[in-house]
Protein backbone atom coordinates (compact mmCIF):
# COMPACT_ATOMS: atom_id res chain seq x y z
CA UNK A 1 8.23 7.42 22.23
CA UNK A 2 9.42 11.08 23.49
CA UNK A 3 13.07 11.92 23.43
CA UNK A 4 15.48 12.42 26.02
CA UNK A 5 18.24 15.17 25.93
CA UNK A 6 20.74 12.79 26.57
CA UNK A 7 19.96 10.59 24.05
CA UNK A 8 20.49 13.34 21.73
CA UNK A 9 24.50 13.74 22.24
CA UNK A 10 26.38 10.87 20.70
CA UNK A 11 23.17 8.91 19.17
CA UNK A 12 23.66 5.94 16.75
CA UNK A 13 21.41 3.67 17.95
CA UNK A 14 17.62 5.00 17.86
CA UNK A 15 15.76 2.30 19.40
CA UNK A 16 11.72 2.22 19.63
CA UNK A 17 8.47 0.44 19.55
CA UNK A 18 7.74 -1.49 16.23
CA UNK A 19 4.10 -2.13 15.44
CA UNK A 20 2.24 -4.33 12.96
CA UNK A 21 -1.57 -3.77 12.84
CA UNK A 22 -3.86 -6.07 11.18
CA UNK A 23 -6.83 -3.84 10.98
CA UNK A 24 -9.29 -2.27 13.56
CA UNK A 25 -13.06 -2.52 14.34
CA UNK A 26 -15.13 -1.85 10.76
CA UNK A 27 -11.67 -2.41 8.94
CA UNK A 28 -14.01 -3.06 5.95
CA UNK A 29 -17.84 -2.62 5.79
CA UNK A 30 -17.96 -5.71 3.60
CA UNK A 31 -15.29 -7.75 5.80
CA UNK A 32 -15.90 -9.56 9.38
CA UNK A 33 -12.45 -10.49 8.98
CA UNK A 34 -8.88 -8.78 9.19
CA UNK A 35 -6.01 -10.57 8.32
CA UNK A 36 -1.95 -9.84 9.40
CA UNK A 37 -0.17 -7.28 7.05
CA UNK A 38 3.35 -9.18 5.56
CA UNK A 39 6.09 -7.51 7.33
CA UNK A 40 7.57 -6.06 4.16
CA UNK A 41 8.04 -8.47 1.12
CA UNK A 42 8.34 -8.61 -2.18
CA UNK A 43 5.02 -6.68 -3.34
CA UNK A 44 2.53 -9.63 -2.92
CA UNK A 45 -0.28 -9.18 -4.73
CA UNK A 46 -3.49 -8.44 -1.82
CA UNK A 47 -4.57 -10.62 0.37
CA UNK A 48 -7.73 -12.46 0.06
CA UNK A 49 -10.07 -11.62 3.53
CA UNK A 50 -9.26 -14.47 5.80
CA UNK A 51 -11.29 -15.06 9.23
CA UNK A 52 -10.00 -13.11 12.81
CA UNK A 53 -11.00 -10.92 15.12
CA UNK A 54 -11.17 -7.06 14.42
CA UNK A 55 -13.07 -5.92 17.41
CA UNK A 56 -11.61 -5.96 21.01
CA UNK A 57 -15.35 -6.12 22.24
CA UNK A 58 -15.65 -9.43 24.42
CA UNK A 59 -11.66 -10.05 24.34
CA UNK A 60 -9.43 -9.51 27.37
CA UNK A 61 -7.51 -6.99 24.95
CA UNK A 62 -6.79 -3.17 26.14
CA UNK A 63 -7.67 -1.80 29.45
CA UNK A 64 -11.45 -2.66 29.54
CA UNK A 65 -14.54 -0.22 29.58
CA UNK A 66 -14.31 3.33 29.44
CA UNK A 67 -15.51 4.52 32.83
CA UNK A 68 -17.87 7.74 32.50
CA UNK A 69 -15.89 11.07 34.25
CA UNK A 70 -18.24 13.01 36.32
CA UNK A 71 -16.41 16.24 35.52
CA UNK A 72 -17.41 15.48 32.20
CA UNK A 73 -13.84 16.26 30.48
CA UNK A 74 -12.25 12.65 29.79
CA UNK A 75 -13.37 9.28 30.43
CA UNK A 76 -10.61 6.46 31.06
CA UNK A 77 -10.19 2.90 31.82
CA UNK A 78 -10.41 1.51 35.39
CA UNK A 79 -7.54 2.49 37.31
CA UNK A 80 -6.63 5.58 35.03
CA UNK A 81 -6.75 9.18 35.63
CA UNK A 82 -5.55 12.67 33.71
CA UNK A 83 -4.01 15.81 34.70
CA UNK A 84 -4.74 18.98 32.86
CA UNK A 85 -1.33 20.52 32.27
CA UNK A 86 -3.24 23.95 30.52
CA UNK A 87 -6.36 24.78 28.99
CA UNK A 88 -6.53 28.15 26.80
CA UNK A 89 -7.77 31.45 27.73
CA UNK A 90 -7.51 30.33 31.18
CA UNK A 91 -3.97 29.03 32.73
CA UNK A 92 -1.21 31.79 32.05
CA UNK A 93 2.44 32.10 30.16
CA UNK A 94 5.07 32.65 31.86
CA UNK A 95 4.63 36.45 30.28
CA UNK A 96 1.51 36.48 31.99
CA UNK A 97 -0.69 36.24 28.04
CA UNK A 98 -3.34 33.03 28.59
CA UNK A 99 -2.43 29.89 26.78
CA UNK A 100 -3.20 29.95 23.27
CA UNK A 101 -5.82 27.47 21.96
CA UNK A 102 -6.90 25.25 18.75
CA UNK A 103 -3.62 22.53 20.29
CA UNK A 104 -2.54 20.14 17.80
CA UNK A 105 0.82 18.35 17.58
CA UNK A 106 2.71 18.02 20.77
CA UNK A 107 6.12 16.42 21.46
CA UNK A 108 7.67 15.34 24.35
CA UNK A 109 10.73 15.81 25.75
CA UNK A 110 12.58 14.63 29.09
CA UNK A 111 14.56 17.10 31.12
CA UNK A 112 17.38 16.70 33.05
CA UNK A 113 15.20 16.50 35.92
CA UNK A 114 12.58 13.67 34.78
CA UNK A 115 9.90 16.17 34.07
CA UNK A 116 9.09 16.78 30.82
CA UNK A 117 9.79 19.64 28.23
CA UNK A 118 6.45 19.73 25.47
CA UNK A 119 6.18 21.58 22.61
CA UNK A 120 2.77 22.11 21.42
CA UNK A 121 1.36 23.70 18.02
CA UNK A 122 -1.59 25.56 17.75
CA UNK A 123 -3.27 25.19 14.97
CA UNK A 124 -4.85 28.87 14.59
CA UNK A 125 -5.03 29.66 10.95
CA UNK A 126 -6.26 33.39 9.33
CA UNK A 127 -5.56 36.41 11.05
CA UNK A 128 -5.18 37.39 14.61
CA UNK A 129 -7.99 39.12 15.12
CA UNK A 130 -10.44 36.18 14.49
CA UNK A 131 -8.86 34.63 17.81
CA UNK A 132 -9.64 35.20 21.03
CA UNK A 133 -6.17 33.54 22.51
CA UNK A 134 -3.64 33.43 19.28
CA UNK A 135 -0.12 32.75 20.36
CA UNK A 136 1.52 36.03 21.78
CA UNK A 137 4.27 37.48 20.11
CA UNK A 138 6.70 37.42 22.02
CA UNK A 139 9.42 39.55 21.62
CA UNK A 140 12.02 38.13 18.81
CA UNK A 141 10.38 34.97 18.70
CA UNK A 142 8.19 36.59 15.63
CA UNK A 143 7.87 35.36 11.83
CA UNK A 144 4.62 37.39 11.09
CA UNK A 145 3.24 39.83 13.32
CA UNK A 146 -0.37 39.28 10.81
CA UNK A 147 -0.08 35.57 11.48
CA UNK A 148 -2.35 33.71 15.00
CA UNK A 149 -0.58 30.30 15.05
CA UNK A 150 2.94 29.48 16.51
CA UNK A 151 3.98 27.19 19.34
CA UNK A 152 4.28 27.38 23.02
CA UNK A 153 6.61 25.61 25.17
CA UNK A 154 5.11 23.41 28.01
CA UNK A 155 7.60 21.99 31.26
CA UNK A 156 5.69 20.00 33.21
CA UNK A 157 8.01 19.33 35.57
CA UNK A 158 8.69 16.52 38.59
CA UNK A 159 7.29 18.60 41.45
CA UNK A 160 4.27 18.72 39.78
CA UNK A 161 4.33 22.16 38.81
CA UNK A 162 3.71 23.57 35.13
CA UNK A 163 5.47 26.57 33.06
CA UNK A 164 4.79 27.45 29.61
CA UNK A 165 6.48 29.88 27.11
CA UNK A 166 6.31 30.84 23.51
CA UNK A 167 8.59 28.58 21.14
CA UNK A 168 7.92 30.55 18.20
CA UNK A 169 4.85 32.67 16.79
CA UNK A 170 3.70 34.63 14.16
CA UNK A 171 2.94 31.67 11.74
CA UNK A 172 -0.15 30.15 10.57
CA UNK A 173 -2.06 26.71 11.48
CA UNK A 174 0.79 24.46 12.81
CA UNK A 175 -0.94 21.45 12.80
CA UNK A 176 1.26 18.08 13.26
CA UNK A 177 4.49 18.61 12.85
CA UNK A 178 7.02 15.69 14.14
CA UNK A 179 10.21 15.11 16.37
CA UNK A 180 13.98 15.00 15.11
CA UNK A 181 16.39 12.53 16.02
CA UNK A 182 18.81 15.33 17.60
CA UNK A 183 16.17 16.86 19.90
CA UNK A 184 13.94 19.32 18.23
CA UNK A 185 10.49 19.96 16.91
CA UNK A 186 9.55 20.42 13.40
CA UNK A 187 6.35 22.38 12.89
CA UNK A 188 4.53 22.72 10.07
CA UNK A 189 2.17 24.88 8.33
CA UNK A 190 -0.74 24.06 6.95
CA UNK A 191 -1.83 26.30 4.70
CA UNK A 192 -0.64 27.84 1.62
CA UNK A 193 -1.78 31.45 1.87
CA UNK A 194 1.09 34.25 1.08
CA UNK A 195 1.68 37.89 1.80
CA UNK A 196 -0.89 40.17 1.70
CA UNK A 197 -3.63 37.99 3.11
CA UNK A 198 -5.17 38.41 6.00
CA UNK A 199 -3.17 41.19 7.36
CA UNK A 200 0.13 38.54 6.56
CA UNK A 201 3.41 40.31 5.87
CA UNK A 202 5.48 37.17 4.60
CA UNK A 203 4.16 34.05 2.80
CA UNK A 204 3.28 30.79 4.39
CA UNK A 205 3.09 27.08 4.26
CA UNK A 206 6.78 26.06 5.48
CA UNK A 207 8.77 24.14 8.16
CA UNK A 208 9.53 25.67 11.07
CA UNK A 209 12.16 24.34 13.81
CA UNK A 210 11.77 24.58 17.46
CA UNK A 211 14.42 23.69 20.11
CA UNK A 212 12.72 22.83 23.57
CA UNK A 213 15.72 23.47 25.44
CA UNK A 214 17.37 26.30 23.66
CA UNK A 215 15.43 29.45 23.55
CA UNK A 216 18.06 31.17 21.83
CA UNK A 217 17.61 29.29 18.53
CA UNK A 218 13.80 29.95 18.45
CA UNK A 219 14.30 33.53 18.50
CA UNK A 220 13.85 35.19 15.04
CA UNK A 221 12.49 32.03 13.59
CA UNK A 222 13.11 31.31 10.08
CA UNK A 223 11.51 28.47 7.51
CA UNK A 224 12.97 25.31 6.10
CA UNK A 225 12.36 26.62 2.78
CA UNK A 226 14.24 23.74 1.48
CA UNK A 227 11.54 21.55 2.36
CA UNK A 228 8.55 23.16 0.24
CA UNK A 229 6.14 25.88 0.55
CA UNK A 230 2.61 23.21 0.67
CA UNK A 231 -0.07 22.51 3.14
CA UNK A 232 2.58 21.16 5.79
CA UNK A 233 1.17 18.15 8.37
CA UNK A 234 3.76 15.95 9.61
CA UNK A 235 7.22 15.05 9.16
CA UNK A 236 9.68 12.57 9.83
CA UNK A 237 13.73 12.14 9.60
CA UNK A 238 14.92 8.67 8.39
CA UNK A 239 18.01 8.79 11.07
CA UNK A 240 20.47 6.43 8.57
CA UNK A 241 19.94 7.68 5.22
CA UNK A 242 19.19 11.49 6.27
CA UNK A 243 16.05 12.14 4.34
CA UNK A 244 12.82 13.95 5.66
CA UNK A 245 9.39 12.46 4.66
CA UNK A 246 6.46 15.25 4.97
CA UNK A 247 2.64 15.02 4.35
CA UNK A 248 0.69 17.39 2.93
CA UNK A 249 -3.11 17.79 3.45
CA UNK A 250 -4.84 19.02 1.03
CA UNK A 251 -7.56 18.46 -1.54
CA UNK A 252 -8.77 19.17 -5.33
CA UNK A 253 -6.40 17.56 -5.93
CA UNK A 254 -5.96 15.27 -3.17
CA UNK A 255 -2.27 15.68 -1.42
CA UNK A 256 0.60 13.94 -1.62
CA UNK A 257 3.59 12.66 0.22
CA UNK A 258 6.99 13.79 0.14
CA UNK A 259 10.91 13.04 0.15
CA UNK A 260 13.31 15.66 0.79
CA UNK A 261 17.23 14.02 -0.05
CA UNK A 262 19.61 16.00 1.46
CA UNK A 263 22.82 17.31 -0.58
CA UNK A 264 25.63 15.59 -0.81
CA UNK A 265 27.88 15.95 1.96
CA UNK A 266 25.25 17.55 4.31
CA UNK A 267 25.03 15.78 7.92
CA UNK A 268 21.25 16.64 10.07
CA UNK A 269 22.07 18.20 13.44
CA UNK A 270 21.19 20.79 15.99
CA UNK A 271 21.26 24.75 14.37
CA UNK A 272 22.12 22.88 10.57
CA UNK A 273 18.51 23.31 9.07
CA UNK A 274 18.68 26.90 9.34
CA UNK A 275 21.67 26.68 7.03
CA UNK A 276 20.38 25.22 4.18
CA UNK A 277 19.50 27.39 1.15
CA UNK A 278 16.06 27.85 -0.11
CA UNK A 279 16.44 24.74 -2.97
CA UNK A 280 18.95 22.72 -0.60
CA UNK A 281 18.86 18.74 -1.66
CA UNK A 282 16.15 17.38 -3.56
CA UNK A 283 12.58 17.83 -3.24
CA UNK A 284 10.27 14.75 -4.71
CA UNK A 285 6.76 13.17 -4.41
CA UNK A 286 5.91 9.92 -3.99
CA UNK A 287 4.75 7.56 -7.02
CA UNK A 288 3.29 3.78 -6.49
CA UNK A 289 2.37 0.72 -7.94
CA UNK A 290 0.87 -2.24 -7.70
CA UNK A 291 2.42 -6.28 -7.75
CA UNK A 292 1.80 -6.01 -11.20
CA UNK A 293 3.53 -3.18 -12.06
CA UNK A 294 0.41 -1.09 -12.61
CA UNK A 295 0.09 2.92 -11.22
CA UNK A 296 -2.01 3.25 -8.58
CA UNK A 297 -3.02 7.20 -8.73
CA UNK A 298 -4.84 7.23 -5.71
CA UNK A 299 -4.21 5.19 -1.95
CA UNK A 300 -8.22 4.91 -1.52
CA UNK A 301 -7.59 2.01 -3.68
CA UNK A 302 -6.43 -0.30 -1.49
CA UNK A 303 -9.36 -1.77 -0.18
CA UNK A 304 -7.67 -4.78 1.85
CA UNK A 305 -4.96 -5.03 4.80
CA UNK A 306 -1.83 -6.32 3.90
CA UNK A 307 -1.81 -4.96 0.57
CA UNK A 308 1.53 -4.14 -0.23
CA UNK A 309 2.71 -1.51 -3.25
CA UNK A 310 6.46 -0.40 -4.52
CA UNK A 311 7.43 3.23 -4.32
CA UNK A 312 9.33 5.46 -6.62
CA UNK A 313 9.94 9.62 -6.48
CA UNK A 314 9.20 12.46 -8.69
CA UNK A 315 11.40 15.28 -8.60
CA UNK A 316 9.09 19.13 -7.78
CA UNK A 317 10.04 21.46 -9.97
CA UNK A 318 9.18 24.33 -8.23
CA UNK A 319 9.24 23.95 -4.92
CA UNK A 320 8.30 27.20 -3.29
CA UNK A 321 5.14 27.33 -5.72
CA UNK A 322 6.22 30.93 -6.93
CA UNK A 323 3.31 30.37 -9.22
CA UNK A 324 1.46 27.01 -9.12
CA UNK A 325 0.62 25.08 -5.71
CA UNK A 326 3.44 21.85 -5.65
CA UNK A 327 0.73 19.09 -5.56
CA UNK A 328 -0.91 21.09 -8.93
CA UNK A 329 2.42 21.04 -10.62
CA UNK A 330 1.83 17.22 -11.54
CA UNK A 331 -0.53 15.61 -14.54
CA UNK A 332 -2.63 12.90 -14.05
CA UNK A 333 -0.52 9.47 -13.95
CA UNK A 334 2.75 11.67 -12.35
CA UNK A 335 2.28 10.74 -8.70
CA UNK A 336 -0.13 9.28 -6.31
CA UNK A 337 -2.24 11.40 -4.09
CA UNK A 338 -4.37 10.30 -1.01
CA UNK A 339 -6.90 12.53 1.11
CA UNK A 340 -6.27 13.82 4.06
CA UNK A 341 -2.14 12.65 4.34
CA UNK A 342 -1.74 13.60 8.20
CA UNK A 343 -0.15 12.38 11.16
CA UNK A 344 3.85 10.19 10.75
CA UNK A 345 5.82 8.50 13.28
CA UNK A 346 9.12 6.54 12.59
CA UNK A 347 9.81 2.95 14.30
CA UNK A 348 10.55 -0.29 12.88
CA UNK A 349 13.37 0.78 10.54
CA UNK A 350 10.74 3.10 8.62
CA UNK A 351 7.72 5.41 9.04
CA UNK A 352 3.55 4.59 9.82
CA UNK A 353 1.42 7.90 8.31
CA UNK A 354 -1.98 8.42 7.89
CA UNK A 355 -4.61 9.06 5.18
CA UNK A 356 -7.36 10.05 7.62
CA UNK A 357 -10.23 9.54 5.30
CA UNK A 358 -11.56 10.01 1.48
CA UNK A 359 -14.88 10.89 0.41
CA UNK A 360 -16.25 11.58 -2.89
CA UNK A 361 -12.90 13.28 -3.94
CA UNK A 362 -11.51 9.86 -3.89
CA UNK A 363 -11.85 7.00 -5.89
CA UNK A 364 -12.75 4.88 -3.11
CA UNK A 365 -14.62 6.11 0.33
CA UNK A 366 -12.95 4.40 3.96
CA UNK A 367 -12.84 5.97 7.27
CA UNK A 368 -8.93 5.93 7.71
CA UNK A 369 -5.77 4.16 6.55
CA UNK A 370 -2.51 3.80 8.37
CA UNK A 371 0.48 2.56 6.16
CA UNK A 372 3.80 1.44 6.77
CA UNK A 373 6.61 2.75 4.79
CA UNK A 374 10.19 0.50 4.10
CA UNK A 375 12.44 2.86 3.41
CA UNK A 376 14.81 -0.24 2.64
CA UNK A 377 12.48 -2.05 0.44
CA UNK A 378 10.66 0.95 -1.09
CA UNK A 379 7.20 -0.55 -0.23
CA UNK A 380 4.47 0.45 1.35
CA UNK A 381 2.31 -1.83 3.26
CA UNK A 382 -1.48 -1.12 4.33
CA UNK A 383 -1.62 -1.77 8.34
CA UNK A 384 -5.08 -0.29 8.97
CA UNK A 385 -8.12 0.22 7.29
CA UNK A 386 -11.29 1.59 8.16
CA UNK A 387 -14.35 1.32 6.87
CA UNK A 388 -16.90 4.40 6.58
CA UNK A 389 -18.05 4.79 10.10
CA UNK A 390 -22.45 5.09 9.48
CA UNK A 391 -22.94 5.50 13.65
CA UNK A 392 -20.84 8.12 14.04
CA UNK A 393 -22.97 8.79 17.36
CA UNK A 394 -22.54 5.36 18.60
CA UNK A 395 -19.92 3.93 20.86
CA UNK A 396 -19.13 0.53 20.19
CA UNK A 397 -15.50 0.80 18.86
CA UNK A 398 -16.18 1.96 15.61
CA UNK A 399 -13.75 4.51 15.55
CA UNK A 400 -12.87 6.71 12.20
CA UNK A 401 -10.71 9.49 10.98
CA UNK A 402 -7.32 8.79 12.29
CA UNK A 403 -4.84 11.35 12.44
CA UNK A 404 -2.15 12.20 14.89
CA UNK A 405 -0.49 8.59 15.65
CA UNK A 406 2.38 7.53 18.42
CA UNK A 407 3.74 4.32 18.61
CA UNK A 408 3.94 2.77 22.17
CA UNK A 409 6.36 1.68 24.57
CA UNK A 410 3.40 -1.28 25.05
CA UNK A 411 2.97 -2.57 21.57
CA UNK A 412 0.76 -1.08 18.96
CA UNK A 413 0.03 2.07 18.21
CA UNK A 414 -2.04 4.93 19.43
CA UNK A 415 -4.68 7.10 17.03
CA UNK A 416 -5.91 10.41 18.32
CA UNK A 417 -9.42 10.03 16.22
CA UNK A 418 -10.49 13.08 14.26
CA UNK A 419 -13.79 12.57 12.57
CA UNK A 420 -17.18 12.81 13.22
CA UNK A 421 -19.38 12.42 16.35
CA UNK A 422 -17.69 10.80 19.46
CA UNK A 423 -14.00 11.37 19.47
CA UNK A 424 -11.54 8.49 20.77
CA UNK A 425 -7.71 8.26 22.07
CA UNK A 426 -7.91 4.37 20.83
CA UNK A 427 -5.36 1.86 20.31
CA UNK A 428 -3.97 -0.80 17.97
CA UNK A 429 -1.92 -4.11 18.33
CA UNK A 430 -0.12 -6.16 16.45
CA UNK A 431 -2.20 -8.60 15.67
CA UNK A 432 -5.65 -6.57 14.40
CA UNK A 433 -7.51 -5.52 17.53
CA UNK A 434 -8.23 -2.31 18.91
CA UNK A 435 -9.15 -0.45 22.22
CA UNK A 436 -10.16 2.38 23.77
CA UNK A 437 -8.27 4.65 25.84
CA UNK A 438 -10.33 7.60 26.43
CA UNK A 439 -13.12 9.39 25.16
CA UNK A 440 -13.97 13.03 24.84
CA UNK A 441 -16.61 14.00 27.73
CA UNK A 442 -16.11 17.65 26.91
CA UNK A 443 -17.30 18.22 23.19
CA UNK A 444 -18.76 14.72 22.20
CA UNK A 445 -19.71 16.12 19.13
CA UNK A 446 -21.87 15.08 16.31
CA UNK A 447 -22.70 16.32 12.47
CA UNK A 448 -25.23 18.03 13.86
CA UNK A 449 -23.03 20.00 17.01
CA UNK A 450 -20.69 22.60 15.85
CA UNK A 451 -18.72 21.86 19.31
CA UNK A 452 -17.10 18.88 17.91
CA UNK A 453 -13.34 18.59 18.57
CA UNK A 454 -10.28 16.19 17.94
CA UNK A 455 -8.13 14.38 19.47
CA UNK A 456 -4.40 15.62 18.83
CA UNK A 457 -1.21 15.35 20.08
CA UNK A 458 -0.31 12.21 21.37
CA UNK A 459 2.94 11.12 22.38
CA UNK A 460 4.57 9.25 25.60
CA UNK A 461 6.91 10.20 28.17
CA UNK A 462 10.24 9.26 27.69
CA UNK A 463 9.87 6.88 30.47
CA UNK A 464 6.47 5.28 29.06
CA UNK A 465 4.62 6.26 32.33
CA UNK A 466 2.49 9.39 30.17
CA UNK A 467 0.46 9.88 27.69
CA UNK A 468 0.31 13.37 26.62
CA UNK A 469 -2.98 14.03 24.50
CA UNK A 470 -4.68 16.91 23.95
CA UNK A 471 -8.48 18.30 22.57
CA UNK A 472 -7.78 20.55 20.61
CA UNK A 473 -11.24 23.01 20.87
CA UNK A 474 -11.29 24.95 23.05
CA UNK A 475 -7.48 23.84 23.71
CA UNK A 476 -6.68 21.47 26.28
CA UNK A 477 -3.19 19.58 27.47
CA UNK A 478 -3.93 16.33 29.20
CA UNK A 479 -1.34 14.26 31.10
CA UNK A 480 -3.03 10.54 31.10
CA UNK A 481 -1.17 8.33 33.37
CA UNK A 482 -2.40 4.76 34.76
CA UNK A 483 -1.58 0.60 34.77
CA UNK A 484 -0.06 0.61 31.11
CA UNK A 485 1.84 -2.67 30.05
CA UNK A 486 2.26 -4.50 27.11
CA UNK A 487 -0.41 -6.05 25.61
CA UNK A 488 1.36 -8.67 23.66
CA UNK A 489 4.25 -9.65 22.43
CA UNK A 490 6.18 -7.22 20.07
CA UNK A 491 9.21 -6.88 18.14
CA UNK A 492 11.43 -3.88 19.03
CA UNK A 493 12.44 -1.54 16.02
CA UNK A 494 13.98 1.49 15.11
CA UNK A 495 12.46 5.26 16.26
CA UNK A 496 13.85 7.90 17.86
CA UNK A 497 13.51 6.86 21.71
CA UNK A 498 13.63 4.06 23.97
């Protein structure tokens, strides 16, 4: 769910949707079957397949057929329509520059007003000058004046009407990035490239906080160097214990996730991140293993739903990788890496993230994981699993390459699907099915079509009425709105709205 100002003031309750996902359509190419994850436990060995349901074709689940939109931008469900909030190179700042393109992570934000305050990354990576519409640089709102990424600012507000700003700019390909429980943005940077490349005058791959509602503290923007110099996608704040859980996606080798402890005594807040010093807390990557003890160097191993593995940390030595990139800093048998580690959202008293998909750089090849981490337990549990997707042209919900993730006020889960051909907004319930929720009209996309484009961005209104989504080439903010409601029953956990 989004976040509301108010909630922000005296929170210590964070209440939002918990999810548990059996699988999805193709969860394995070699299994008709999906089976119910165990909601935590004591690292049960993995499941044997077990007969159910993994498609929503012929069920009564979701919203029904996607209906074909003859302005060829987004198709929806029966009843459902969209609203495009700004599309780059063509609506306008507030400073008159055109909205940037290449959007990726968005949050959302209610006013005081019951609009909606967004702040959206754009994922523009290299220099300016490769970029038709990089994010302006706005006056004292710059980290690097070389540098085409930043984020802009989007109010959608209750008339109707639609203003949008520069958060911060001058940094490089802010891809997911994730909310905090008091009220702000944390964008990251994916990328790892330093001064002196492409016309950069500072070095890259860090954190970056943005404050929708305070434009003062996004002006001379400064990184959470505490947090790691790495190929930054999303992040998360574990609102009890304090720590920050970050992806990183990357390859040879494969990425990793991370813990950040705080220091002793520290307490998370508004304007306290900029505070920190450069090796603040405790910087560590995660480490798993198996029922039986065993390491597991690689998540591609997990080849059924359910299975379940323990977790422990290793401590980064060097965390701003002066000389060696963090995830290279680590011998075989160290820590456990995974392909494509992108989108996070907390709820349920932990944190769902993504491996979007491994390939031959993996031990084992799937079309998309989504795991559940127990912060309590120090487990891991495998929610989703998708097998390789070999009709990546067809559309018959055999979605693949997840990557930005929301949960939902209405059970489940939502994936924004990044991979190839036909891209989906699709969801997943509780209990193993999934459904579609709109499909890219604009930029279908194949192998073969260099037009191809994501999904990215999702996230709901703080009221549940919205579903913000966005495709990201050539840059477009949708407002989806329609007959949501729950699709079964669901147990309530912890996030960071209600």
């Amino acid at each position: 769910m989004s976040l509301s100002r108010r909630d922000f003031v005296n929170r210590s309750t964070l209440v939002g949707a918990g999810v548990l996902i059996a699988g999805s359509a193709e969860v394995l190419a070699s299994a008709p079957g999906a089976i119910a994850a165990p909601a935590g436990g004591e690292l049960p060995a993995a499941p044997a397949d077990a007969a159910g349901t993994n498609s929503a074709a012929g069920t009564a689940i979701g919203y029904g057929p996607l209906v074909q939109d003859p302005a060829g931008l987004l198709s929806l469900p029966k009843g459902f329509s969209y609203r495009v909030l700004n599309r780059a190179g063509q609506t306008k700042l507030r400073t008159g520059e055109f909205t940037p393109s290449n959007h990726d992570g968005t949050s959302a934000f209610e006013d005081e007003r019951g609009g909606n305050l967004m702040v959206v990354n754009h994922e523009l990576s290299g220099a300016r000058s490769g970029w038709p519409h990089p994010v302006p640089l706005t006056e004292g709102h710059v980290y690097d004046p070389g540098a085409a990424g930043g984020c802009t600012i989007v109010h959608a507000k209750r008339d109707g009407s639609v203003e949008q700003w520069v958060g911060i700019a001058g940094t490089s390909t802010n891809c997911a990035g994730g909310v905090t429980p008091w009220g702000t943005w944390l964008s990251g940077e994916e990328t790892e490239d330093r001064a002196g490349k492409n016309g950069f005058t500072k070095d890259h791959g860090y954190i970056f906080e943005v404050d929708p509602f305070d434009d003062d503290y996004n002006r001379d923007p400064q990184p959470v160097k505490a947090f790691g110099r790495y190929a930054h996608e999303a992040v998360v704040v574990d609102p009890k214990r304090g720590h920050v859980y970050l992806t990183e996606d990357a390859s040879n080798p494969n990425g990793l996730l991370f813990r950040w402890t705080p220091p002793a005594g520290f307490k998370h807040g508004r304007y306290k991140l900029r505070k920190l010093a450069e090796d603040a807390g405790v910087l560590e990557a995660f480490k798993v293993f198996d029922s039986r003890g065993t390491f597991v160097d690689d998540l591609s191993r997990a080849d059924k739903v359910g299975t379940v593995y323990g977790v422990d940390w290793v401590k980064v030595q060097d965390r701003d990788a002066k000389t060696v990139s963090v995830r290279k800093q680590f011998k075989a048998g160290e820590v456990t890496r995974a392909r494509k580690l992108e989108g996070m959202w907390w709820g349920d008293g932990g944190f769902y993230f993504v491996s979007s998909y491994a390939r031959s750089e993996s031990p084992v090849q799937h079309d998309g994981q989504v795991w559940f981490f127990n912060p309590a337990r120090r487990t891991i549990t495998l929610k989703v699993l998708l097998g390789v997707n070999n009709d990546v042209s067809g559309d018959h919900d055999n979605y693949d390459g997840p990557d930005n993730i929301t949960v939902s006020p209405y059970g489940g889960i939502v994936i924004a699907e990044d991979g190839d051909g036909i891209s989906h907004l699709f969801g997943a319930t509780e209990d193993g099915l999934v459904y579609p929720i709109a499909r890219n009209e604009l930029n279908i996309g194949s192998a073969a079509k260099p037009e191809f484009s994501e999904f990215t961005g999702v996230t709901f209104s703080d009221d549940g009425k919205t579903l913000f989504a966005n495709i990201q080439v050539p840059g477009v903010q949708l407002a989806i709105t329609g007959p949501w409601r729950r699709l079964n029953e669901h147990k309530r956990g912890q996030g960071y709205g209600q």
